[in-house]
PDB file of N, CA and C in Angstrom:
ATOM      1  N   UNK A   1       0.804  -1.197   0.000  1.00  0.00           N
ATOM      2  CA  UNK A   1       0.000   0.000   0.000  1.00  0.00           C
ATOM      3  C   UNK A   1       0.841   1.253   0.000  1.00  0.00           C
ATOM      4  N   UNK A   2       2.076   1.033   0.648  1.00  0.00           N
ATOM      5  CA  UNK A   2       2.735   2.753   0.650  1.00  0.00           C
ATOM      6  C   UNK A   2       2.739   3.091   1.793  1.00  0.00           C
ATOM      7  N   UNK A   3       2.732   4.483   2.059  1.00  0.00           N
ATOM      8  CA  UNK A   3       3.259   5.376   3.421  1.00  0.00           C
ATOM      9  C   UNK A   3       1.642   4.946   4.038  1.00  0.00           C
ATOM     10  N   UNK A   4       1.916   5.115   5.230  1.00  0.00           N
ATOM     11  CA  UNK A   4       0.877   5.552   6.074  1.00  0.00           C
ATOM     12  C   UNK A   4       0.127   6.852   6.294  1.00  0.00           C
ATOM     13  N   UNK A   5      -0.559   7.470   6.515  1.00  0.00           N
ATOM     14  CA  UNK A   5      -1.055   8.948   6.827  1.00  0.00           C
ATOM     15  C   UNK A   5      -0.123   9.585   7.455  1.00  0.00           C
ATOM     16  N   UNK A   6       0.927   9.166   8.374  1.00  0.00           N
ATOM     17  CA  UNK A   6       1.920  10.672   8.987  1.00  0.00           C
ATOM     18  C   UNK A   6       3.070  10.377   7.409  1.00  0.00           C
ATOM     19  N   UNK A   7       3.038   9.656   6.835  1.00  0.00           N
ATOM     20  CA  UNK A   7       3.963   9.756   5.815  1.00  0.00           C
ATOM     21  C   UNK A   7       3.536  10.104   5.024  1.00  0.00           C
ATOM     22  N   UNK A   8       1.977  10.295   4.780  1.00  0.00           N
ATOM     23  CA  UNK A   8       1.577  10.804   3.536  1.00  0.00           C
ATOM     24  C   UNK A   8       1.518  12.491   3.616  1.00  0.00           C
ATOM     25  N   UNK A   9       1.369  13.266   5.420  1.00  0.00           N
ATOM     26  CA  UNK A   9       1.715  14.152   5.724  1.00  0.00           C
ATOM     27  C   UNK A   9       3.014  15.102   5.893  1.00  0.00           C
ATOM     28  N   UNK A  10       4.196  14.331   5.991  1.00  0.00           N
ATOM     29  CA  UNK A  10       5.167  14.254   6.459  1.00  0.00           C
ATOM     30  C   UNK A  10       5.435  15.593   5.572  1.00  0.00           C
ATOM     31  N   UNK A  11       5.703  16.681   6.095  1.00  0.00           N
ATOM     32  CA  UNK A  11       6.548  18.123   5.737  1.00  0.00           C
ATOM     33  C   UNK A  11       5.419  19.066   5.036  1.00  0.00           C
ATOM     34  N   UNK A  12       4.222  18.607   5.288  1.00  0.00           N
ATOM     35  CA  UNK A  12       2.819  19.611   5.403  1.00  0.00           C
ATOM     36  C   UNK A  12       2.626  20.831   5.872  1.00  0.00           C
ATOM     37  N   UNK A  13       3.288  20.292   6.944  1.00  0.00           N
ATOM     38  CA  UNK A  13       3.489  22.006   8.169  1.00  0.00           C
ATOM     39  C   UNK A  13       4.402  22.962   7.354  1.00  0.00           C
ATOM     40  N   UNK A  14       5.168  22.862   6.696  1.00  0.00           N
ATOM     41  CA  UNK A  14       5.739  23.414   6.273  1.00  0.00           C
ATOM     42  C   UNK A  14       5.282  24.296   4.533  1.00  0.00           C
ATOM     43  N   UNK A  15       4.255  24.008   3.753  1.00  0.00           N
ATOM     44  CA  UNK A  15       4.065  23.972   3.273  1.00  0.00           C
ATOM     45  C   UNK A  15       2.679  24.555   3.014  1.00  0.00           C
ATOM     46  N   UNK A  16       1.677  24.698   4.675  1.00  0.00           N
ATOM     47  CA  UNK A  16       0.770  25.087   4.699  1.00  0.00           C
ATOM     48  C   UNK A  16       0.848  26.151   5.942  1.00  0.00           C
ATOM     49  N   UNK A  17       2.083  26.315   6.455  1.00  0.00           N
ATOM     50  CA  UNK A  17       1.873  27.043   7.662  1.00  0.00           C
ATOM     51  C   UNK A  17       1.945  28.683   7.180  1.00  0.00           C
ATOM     52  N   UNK A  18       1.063  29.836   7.942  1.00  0.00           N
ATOM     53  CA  UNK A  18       0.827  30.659   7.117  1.00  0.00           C
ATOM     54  C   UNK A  18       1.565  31.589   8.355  1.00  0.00           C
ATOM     55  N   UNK A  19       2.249  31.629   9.047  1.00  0.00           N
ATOM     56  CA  UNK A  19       3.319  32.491   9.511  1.00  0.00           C
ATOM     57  C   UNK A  19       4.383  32.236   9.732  1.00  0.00           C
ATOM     58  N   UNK A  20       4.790  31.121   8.657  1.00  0.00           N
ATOM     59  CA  UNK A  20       6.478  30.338   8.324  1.00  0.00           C
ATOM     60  C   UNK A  20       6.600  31.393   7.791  1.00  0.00           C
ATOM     61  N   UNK A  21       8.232  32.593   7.712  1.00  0.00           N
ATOM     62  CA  UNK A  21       8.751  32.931   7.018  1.00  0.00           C
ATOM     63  C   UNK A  21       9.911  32.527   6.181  1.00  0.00           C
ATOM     64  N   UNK A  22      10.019  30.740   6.685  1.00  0.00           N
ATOM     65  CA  UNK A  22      10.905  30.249   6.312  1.00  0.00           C
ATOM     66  C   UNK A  22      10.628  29.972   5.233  1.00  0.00           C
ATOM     67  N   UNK A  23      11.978  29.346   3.674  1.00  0.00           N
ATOM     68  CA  UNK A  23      11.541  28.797   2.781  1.00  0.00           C
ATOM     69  C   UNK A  23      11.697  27.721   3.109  1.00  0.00           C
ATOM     70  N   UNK A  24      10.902  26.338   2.225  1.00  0.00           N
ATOM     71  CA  UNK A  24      11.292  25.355   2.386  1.00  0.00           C
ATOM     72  C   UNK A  24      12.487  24.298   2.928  1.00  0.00           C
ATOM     73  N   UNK A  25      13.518  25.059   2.714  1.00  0.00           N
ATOM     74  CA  UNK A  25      14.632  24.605   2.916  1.00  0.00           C
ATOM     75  C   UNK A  25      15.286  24.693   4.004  1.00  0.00           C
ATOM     76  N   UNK A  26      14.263  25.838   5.354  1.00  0.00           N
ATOM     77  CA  UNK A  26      14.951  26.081   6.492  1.00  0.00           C
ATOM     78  C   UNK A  26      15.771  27.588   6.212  1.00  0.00           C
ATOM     79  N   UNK A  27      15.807  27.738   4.852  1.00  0.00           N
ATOM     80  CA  UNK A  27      17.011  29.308   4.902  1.00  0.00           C
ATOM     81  C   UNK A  27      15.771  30.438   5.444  1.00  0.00           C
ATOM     82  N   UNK A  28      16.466  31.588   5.844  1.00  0.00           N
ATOM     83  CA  UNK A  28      15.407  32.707   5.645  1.00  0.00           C
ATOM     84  C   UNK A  28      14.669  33.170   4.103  1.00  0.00           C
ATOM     85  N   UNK A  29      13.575  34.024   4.386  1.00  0.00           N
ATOM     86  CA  UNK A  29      13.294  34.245   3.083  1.00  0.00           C
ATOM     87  C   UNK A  29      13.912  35.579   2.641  1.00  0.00           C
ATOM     88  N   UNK A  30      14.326  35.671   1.350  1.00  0.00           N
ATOM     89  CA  UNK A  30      15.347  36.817   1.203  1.00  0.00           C
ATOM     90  C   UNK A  30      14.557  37.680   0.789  1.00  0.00           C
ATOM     91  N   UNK A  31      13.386  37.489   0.309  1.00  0.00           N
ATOM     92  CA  UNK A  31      12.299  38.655  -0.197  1.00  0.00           C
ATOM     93  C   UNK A  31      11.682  38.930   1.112  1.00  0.00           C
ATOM     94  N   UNK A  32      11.745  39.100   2.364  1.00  0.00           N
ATOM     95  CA  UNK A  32      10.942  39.124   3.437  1.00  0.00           C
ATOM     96  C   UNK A  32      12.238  40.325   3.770  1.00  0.00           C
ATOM     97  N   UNK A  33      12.069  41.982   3.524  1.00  0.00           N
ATOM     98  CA  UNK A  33      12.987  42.727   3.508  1.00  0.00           C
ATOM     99  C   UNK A  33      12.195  43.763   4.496  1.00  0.00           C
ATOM    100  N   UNK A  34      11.373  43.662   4.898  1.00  0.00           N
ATOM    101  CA  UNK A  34      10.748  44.757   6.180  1.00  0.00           C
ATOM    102  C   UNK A  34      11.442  44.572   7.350  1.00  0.00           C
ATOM    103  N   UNK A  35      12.064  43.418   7.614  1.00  0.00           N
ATOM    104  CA  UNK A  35      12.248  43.166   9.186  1.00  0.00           C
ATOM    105  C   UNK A  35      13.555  43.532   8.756  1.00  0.00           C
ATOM    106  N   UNK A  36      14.297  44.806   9.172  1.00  0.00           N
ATOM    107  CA  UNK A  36      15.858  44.714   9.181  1.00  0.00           C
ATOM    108  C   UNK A  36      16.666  45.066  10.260  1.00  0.00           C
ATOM    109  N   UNK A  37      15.672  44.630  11.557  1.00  0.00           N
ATOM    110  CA  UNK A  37      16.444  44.803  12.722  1.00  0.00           C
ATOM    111  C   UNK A  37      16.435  43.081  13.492  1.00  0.00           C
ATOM    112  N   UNK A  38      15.731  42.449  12.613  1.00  0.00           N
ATOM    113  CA  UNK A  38      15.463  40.925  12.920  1.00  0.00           C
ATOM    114  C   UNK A  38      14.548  40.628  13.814  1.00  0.00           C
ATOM    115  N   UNK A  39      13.788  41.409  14.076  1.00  0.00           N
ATOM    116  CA  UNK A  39      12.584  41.454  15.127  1.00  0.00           C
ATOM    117  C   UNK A  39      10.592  41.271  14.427  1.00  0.00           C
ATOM    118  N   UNK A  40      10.072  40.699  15.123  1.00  0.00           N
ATOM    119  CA  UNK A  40       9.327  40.320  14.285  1.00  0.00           C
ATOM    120  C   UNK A  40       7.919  40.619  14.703  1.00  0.00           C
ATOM    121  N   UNK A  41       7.225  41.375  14.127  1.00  0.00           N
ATOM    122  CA  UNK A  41       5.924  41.573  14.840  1.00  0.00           C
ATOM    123  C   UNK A  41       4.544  40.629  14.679  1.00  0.00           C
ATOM    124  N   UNK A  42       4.576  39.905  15.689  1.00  0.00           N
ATOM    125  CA  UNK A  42       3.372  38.815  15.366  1.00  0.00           C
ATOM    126  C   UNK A  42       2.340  39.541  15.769  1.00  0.00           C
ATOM    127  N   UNK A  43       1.116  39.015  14.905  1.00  0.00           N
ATOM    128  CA  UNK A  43      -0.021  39.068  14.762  1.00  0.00           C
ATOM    129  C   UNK A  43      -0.762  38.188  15.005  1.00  0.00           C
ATOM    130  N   UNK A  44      -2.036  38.672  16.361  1.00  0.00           N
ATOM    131  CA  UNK A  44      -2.798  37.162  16.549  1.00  0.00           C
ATOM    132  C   UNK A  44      -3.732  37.125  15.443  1.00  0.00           C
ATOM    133  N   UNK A  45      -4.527  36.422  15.211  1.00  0.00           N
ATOM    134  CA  UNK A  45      -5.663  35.606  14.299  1.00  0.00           C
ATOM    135  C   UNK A  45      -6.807  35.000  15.431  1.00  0.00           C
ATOM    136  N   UNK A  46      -7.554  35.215  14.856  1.00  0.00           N
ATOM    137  CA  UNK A  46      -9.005  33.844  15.254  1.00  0.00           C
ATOM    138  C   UNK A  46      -9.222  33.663  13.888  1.00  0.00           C
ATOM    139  N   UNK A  47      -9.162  31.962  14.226  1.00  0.00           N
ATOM    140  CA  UNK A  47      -9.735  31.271  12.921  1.00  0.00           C
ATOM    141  C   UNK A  47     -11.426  30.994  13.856  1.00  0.00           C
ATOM    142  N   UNK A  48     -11.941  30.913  12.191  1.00  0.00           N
ATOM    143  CA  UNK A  48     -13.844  30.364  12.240  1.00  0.00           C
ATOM    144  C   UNK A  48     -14.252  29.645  11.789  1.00  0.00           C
ATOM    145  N   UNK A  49     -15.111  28.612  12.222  1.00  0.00           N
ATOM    146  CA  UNK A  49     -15.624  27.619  10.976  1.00  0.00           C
ATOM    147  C   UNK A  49     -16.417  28.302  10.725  1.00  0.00           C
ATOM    148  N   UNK A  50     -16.984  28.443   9.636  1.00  0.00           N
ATOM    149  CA  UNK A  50     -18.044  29.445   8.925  1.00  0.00           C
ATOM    150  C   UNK A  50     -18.886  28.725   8.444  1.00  0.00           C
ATOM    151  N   UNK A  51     -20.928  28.556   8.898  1.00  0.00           N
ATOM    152  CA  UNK A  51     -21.254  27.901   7.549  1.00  0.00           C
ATOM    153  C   UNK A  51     -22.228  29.077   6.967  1.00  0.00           C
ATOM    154  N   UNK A  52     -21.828  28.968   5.925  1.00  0.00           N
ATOM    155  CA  UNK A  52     -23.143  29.918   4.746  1.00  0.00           C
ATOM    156  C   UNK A  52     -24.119  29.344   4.012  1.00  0.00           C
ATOM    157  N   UNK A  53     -25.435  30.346   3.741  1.00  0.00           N
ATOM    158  CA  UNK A  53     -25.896  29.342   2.926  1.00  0.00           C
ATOM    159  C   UNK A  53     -25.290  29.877   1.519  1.00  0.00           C
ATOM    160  N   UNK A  54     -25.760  28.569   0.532  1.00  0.00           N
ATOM    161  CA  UNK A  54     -24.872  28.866  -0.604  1.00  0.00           C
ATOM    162  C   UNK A  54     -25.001  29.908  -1.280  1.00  0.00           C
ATOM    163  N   UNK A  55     -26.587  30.952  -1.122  1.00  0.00           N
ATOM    164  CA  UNK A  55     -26.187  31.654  -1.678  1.00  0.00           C
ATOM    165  C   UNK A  55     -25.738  32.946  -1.528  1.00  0.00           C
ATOM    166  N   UNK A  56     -25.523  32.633   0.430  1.00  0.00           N
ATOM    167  CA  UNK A  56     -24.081  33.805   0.475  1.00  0.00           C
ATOM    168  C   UNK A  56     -22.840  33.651   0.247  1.00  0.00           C
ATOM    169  N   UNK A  57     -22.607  32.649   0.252  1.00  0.00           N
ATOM    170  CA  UNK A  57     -20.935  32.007  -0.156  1.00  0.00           C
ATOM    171  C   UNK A  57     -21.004  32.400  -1.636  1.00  0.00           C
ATOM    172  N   UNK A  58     -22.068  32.531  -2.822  1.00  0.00           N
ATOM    173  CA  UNK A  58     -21.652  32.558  -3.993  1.00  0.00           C
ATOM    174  C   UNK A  58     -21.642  34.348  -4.436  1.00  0.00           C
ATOM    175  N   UNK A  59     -22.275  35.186  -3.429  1.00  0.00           N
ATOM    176  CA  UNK A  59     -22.235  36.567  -3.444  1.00  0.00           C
ATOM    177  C   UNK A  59     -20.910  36.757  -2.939  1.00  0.00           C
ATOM    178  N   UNK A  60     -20.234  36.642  -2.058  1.00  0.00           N
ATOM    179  CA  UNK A  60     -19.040  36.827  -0.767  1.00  0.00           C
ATOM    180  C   UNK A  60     -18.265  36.981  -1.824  1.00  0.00           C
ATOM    181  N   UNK A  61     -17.912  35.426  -2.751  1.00  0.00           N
ATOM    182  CA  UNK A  61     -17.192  35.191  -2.775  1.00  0.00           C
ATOM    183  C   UNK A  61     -17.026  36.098  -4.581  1.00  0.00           C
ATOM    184  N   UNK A  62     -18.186  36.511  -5.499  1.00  0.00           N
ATOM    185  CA  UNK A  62     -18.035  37.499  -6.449  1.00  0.00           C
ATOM    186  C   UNK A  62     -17.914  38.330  -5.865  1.00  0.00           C
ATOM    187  N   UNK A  63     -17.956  39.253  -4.333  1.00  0.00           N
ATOM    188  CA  UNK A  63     -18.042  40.194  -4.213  1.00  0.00           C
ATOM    189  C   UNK A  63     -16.428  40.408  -3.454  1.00  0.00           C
ATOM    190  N   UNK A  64     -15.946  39.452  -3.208  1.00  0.00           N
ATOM    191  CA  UNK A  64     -14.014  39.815  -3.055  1.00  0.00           C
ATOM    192  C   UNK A  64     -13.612  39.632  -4.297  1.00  0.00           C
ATOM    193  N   UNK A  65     -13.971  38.815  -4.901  1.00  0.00           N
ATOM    194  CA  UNK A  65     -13.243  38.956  -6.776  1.00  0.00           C
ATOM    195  C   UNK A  65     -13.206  40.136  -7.382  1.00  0.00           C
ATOM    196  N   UNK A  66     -14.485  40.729  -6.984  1.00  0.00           N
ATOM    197  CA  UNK A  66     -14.540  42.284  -7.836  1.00  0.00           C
ATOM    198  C   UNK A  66     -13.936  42.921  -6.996  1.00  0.00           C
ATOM    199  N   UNK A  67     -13.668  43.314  -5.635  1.00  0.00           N
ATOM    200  CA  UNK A  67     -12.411  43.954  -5.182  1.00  0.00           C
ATOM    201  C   UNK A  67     -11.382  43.701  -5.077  1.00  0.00           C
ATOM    202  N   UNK A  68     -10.959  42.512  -5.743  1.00  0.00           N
ATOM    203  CA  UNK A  68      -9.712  41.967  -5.666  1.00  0.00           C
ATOM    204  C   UNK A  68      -9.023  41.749  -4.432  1.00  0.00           C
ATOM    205  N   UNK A  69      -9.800  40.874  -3.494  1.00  0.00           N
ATOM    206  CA  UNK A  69      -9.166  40.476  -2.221  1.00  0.00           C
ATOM    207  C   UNK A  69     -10.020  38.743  -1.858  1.00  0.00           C
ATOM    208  N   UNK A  70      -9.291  38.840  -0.780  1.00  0.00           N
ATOM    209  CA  UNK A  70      -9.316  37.451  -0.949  1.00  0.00           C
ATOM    210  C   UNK A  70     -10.961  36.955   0.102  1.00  0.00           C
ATOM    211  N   UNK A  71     -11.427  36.053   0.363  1.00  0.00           N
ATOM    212  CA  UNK A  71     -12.755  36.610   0.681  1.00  0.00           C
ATOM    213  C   UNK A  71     -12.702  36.662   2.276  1.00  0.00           C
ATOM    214  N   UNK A  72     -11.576  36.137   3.084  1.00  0.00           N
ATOM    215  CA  UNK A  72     -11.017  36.804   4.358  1.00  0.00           C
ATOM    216  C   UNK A  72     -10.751  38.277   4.741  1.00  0.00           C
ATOM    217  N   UNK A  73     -10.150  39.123   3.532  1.00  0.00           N
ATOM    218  CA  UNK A  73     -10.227  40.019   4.212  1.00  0.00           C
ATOM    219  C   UNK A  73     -11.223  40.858   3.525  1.00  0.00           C
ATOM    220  N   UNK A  74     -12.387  40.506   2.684  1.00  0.00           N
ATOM    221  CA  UNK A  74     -13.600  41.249   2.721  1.00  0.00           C
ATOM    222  C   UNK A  74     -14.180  40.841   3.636  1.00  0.00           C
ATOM    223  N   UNK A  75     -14.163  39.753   4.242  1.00  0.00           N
ATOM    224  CA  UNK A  75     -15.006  39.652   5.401  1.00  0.00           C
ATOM    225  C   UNK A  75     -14.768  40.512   6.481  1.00  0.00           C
ATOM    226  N   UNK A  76     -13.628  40.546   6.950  1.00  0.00           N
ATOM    227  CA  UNK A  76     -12.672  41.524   7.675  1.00  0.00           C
ATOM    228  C   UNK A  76     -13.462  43.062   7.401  1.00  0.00           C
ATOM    229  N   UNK A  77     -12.919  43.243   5.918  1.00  0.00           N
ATOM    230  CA  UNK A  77     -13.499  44.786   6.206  1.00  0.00           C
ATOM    231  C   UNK A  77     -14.917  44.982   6.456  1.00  0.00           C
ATOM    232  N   UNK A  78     -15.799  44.235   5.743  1.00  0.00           N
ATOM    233  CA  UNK A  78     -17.174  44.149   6.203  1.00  0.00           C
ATOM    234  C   UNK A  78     -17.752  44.539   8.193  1.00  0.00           C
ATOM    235  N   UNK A  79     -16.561  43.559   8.516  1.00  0.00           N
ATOM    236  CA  UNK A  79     -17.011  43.552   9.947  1.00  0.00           C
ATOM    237  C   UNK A  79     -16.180  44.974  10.192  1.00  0.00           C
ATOM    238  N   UNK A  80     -14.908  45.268   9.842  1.00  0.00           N
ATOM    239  CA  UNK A  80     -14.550  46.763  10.431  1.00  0.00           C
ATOM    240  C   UNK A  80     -15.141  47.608  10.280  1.00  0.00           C
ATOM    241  N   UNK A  81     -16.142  47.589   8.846  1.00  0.00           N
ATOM    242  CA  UNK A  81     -16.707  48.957   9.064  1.00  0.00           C
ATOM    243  C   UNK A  81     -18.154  48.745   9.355  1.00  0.00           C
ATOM    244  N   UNK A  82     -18.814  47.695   9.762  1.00  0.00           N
ATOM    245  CA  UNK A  82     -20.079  47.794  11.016  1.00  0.00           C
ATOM    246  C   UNK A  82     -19.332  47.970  12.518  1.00  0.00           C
ATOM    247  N   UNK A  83     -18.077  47.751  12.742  1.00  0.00           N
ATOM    248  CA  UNK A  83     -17.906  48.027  13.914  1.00  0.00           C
ATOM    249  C   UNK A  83     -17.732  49.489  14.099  1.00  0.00           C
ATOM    250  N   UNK A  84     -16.817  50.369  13.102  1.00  0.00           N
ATOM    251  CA  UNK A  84     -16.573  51.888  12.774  1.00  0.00           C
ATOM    252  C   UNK A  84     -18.272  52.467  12.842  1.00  0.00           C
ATOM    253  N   UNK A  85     -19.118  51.899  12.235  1.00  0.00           N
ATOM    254  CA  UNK A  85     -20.282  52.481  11.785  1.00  0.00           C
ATOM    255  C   UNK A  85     -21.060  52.502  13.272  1.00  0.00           C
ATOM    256  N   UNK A  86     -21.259  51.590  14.330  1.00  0.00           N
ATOM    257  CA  UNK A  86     -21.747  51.956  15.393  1.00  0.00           C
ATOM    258  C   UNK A  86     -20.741  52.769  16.279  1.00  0.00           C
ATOM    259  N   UNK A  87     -19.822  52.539  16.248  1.00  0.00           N
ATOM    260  CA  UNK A  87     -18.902  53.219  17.205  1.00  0.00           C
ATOM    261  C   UNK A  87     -19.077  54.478  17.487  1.00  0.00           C
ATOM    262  N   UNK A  88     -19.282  55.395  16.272  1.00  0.00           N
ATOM    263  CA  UNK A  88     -19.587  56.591  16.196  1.00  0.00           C
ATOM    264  C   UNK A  88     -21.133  57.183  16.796  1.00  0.00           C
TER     265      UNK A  88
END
């Protein structure tokens, strides 16, 4: 049959992790030219399971295409500016 599931995983993390600045190989990334004091400013996240019905997922998701973002951070701005909009 082949690898097992941690072998069929094996170097995933690396490949899907979304605040690796490493490249694959363990080197730094040389296009990663903001940090030039070597200090690094993390950013927390909350992840969501999200369910929609489909036919907000099929609006969402034309409606970050036509702004050209990804449909995370239209969601994002959506919620910043109902939060801006009561705040005031």
């Amino acid at each position: 049959m082949g690898k097992n599931f941690k072998g069929n995983i094996k170097g995933a993390d690396k490949l899907f992790s979304v605040n690796d600045t490493r490249s694959t190989d363990g080197t730094s990334d040389i296009n990663n030219t903001s940090n030039t004091d070597n200090t690094l400013e993390k950013k927390e996240y909350y992840r969501i399971n999200l369910r929609l019905d489909k036919e907000l997922k099929e609006y969402i998701s034309e409606a970050a295409w036509r702004e050209r973002m990804t449909i995370t951070d239209y969601i994002n701005t959506l919620i910043r500016g109902d939060r801006d909009k009561k705040q005031t």
